[in-house]
N, C-alpha and C. Protein backbone atom coordinates (compact mmCIF):
# COMPACT_ATOMS: atom_id res chain seq x y z
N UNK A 1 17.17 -9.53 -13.86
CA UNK A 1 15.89 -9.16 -13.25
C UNK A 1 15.86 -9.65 -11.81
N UNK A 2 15.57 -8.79 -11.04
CA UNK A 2 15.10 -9.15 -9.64
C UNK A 2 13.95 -10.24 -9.35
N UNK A 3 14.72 -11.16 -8.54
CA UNK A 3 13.58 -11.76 -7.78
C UNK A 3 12.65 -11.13 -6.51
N UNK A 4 11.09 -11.29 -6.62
CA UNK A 4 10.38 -10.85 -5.52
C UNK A 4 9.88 -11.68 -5.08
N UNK A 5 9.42 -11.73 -3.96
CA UNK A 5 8.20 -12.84 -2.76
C UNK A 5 7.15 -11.71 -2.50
N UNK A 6 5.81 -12.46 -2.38
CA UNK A 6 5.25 -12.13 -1.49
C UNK A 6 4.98 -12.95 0.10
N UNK A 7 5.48 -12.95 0.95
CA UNK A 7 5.45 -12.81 2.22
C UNK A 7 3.96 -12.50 2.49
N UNK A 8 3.11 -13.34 3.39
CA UNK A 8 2.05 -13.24 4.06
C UNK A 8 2.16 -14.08 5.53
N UNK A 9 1.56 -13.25 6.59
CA UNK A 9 1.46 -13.77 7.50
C UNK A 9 0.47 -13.40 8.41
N UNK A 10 -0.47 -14.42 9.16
CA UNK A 10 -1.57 -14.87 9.19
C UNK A 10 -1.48 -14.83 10.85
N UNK A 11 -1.99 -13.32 11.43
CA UNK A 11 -1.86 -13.03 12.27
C UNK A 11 -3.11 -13.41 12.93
N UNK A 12 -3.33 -14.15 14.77
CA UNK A 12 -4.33 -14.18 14.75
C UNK A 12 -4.84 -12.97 16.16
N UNK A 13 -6.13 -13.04 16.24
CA UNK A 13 -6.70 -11.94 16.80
C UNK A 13 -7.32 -12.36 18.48
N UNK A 14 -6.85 -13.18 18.67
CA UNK A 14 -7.54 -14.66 19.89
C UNK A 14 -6.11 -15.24 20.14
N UNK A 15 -6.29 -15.64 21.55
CA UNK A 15 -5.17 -16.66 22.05
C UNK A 15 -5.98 -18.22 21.58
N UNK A 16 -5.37 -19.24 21.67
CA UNK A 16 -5.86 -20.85 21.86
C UNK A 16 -7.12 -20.48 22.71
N UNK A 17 -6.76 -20.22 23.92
CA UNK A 17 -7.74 -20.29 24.93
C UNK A 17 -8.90 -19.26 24.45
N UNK A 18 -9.05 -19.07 23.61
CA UNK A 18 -10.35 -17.77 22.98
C UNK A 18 -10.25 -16.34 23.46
N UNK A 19 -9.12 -16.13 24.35
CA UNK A 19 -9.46 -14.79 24.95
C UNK A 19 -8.57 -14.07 23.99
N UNK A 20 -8.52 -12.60 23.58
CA UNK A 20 -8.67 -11.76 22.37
C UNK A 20 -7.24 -11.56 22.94
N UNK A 21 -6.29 -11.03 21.36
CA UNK A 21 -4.62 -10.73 21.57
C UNK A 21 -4.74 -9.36 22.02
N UNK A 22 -3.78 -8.14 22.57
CA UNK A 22 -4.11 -7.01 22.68
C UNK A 22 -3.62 -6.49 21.38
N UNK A 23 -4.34 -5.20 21.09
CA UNK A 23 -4.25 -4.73 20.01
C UNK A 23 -2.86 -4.18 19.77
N UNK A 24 -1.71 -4.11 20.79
CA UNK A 24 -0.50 -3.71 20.69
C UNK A 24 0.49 -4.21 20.22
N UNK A 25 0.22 -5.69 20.03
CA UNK A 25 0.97 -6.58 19.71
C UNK A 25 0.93 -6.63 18.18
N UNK A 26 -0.74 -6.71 17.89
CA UNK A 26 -0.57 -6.51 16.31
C UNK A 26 0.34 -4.66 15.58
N UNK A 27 -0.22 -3.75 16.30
CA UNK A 27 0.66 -2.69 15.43
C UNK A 27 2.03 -2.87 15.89
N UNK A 28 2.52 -3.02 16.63
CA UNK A 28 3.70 -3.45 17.12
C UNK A 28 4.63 -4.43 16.15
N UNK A 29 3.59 -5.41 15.95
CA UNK A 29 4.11 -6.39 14.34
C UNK A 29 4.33 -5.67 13.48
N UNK A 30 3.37 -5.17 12.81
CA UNK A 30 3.18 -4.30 11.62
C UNK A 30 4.53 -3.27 11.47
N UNK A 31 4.43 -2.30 12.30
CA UNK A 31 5.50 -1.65 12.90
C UNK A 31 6.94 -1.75 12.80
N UNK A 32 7.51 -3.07 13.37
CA UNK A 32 8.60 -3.50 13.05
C UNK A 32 8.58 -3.82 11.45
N UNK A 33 8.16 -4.60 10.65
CA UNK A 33 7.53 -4.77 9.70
C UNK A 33 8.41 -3.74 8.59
N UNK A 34 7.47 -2.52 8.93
CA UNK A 34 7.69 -1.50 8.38
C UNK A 34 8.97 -0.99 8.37
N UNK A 35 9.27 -0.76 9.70
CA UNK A 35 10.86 -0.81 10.18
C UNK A 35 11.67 -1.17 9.21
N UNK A 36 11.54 -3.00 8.72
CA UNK A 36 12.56 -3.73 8.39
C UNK A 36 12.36 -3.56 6.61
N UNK A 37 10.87 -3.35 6.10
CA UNK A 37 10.71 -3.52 4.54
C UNK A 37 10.27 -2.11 3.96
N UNK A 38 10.03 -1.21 4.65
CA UNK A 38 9.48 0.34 4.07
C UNK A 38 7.96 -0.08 4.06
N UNK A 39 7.63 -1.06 3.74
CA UNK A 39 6.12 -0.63 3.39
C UNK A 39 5.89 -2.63 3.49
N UNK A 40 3.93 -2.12 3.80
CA UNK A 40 3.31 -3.41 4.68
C UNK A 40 1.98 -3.20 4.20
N UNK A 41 1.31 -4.24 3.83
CA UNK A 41 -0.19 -4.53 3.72
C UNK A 41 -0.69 -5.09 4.60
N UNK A 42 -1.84 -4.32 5.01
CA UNK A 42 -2.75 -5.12 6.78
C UNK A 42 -3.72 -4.93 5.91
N UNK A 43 -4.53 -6.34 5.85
CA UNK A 43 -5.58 -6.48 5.62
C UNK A 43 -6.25 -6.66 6.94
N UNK A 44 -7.07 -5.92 7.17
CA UNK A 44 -7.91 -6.24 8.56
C UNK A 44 -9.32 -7.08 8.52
N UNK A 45 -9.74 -6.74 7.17
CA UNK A 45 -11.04 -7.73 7.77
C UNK A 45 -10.59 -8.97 8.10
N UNK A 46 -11.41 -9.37 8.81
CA UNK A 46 -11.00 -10.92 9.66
C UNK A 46 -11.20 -11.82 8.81
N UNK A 47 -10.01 -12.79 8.96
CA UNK A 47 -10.37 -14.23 8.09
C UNK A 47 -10.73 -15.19 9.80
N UNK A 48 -11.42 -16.15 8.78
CA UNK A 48 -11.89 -17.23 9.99
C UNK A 48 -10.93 -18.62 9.63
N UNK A 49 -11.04 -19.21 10.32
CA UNK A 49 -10.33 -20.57 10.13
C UNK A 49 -10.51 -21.76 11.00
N UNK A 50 -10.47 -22.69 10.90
CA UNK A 50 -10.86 -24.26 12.27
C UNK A 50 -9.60 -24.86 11.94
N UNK A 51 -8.91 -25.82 12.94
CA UNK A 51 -7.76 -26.39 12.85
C UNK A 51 -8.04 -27.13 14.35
N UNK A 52 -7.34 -28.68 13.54
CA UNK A 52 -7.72 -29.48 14.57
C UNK A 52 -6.05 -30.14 15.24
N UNK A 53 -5.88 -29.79 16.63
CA UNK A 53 -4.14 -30.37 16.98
C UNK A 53 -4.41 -31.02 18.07
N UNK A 54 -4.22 -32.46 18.15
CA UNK A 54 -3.97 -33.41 18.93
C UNK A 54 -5.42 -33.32 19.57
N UNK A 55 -6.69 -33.83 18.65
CA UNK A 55 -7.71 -34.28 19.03
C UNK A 55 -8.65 -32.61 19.49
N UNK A 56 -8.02 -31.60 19.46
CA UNK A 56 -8.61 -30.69 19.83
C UNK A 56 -9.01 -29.63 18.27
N UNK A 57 -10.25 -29.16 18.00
CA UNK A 57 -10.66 -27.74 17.54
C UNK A 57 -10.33 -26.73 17.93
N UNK A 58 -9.49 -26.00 17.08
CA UNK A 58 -9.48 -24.91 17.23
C UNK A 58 -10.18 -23.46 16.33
N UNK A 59 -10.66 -22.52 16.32
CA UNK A 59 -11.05 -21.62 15.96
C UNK A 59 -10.14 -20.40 15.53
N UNK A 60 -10.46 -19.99 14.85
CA UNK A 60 -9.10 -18.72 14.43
C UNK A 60 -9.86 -17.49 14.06
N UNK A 61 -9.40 -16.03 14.74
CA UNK A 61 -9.99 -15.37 13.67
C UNK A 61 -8.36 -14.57 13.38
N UNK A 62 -8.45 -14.18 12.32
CA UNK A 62 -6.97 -13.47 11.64
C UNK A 62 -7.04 -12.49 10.95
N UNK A 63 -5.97 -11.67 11.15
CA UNK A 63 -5.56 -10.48 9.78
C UNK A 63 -4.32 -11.07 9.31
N UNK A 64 -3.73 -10.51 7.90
CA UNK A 64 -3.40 -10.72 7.15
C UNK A 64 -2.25 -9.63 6.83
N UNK A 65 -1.22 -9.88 6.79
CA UNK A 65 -0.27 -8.90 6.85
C UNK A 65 0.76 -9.28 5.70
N UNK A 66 0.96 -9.07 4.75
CA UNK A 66 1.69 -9.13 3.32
C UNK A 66 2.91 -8.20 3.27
N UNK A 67 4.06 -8.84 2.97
CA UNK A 67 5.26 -7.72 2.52
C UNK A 67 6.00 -8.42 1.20
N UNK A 68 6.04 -7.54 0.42
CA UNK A 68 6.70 -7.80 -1.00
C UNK A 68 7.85 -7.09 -0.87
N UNK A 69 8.84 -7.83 -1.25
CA UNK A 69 10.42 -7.74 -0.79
C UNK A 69 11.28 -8.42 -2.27
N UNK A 70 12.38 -7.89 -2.26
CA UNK A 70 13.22 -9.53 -2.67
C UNK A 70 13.34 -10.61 -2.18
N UNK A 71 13.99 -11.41 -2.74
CA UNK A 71 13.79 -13.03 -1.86
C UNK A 71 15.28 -13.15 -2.03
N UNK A 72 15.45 -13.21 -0.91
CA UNK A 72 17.23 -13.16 -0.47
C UNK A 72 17.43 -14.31 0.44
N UNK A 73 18.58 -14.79 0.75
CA UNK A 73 18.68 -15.95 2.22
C UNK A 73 18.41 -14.77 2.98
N UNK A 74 18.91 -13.92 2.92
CA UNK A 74 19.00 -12.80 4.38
C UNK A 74 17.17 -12.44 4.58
N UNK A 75 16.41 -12.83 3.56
CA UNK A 75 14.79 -11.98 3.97
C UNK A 75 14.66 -13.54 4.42
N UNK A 76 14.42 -14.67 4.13
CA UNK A 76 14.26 -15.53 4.31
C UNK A 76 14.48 -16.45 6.06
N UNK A 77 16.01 -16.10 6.06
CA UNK A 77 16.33 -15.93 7.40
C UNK A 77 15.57 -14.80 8.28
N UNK A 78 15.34 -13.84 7.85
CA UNK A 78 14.70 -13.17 8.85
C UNK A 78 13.15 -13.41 9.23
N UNK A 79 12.32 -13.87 8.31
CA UNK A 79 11.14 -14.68 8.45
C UNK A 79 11.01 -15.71 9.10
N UNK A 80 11.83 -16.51 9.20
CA UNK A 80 12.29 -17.68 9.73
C UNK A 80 12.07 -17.80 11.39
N UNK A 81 13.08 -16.19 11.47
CA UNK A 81 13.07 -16.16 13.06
C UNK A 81 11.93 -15.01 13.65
N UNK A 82 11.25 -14.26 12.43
CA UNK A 82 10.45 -13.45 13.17
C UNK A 82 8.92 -14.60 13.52
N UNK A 83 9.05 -15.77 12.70
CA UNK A 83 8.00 -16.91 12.85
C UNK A 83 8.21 -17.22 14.54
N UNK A 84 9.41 -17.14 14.86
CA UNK A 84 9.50 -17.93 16.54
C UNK A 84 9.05 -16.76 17.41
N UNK A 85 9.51 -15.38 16.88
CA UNK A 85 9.41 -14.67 17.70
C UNK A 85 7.60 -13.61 17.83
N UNK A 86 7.05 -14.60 16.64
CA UNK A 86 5.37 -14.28 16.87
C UNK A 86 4.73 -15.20 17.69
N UNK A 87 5.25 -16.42 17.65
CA UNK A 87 4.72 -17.48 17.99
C UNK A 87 5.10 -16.99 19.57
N UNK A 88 5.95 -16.62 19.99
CA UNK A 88 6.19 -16.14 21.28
C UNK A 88 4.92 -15.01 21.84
N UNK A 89 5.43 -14.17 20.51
CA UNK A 89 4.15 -12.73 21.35
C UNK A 89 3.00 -13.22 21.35
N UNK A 90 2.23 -13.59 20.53
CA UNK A 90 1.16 -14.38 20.00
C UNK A 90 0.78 -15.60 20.61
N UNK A 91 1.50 -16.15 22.08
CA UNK A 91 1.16 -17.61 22.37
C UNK A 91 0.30 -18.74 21.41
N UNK A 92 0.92 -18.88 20.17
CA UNK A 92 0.36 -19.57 19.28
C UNK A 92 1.31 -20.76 19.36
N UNK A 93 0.65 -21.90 18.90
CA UNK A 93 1.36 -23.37 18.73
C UNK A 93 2.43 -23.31 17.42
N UNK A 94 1.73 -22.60 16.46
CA UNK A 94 2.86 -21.71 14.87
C UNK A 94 1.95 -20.67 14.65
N UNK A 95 2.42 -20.06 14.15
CA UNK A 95 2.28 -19.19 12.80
C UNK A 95 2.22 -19.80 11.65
N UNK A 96 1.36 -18.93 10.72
CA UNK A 96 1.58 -19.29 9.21
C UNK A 96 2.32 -18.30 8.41
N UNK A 97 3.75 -18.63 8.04
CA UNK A 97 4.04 -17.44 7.11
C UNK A 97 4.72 -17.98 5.47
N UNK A 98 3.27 -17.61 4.64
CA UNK A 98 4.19 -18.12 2.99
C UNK A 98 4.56 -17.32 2.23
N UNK A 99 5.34 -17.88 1.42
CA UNK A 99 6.17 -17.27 0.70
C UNK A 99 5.29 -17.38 -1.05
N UNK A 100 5.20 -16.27 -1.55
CA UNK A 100 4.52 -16.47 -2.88
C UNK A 100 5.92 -15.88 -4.53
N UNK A 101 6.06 -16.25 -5.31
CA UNK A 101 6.66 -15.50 -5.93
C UNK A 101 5.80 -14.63 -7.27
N UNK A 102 6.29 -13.53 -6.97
CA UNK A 102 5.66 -12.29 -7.65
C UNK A 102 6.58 -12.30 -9.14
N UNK A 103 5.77 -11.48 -9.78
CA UNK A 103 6.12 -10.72 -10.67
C UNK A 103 6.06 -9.15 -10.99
N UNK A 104 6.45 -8.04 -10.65
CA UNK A 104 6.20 -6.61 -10.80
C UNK A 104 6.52 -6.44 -11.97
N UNK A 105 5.10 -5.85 -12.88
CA UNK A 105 5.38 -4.99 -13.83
C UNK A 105 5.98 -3.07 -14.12
């Protein structure tokens, strides 16, 4: 039997500094996404969130982007580095991306 993950990652919609991401960046995520797994869940309503780093509040608002895959080193590795390379587009301090294990009936 195959192993699956669910993959979520916790895109946010705001830089640190409060000013809003452009909307290109998120389909652009998604996009590749799709590219790499056939198929992608965007949850859009906004999640909220507070997080506090080195004495400072921060505010979050986020979508939610899910891919159910196998769980391979090779998907794993590739999460790994698409984490640096959001944190790049995204001028974020991290990303959040977890790993859940599924079961498909």
């Amino acid at each position: 039997m195959e192993s699956f993950k669910r993959f979520e990652i916790l895109l946010p919609l705001q830089h640190n500094d409060g000013s809003p991401v452009d909307a290109t960046l998120v389909n652009q995520t998604w996009k590749e996404l799709v590219a790499r797994f056939q198929a992608v869940t965007v949850e859009p309503s906004p999640l909220r969130g507070v997080w506090n780093h080195e004495g400072r509040e921060f505010e979050d608002t986020l979508i939610r982007i899910v891919v159910v895959t196998e769980d391979s080193p090779e998907v794993r590795a590739f999460f790994a580095s698409f984490k640096d390379t959001l944190k790049v587009r995204f001028e974020q301090l991290d990303i959040w991306i977890t790993a859940h294990p599924i079961e498909i009936l």
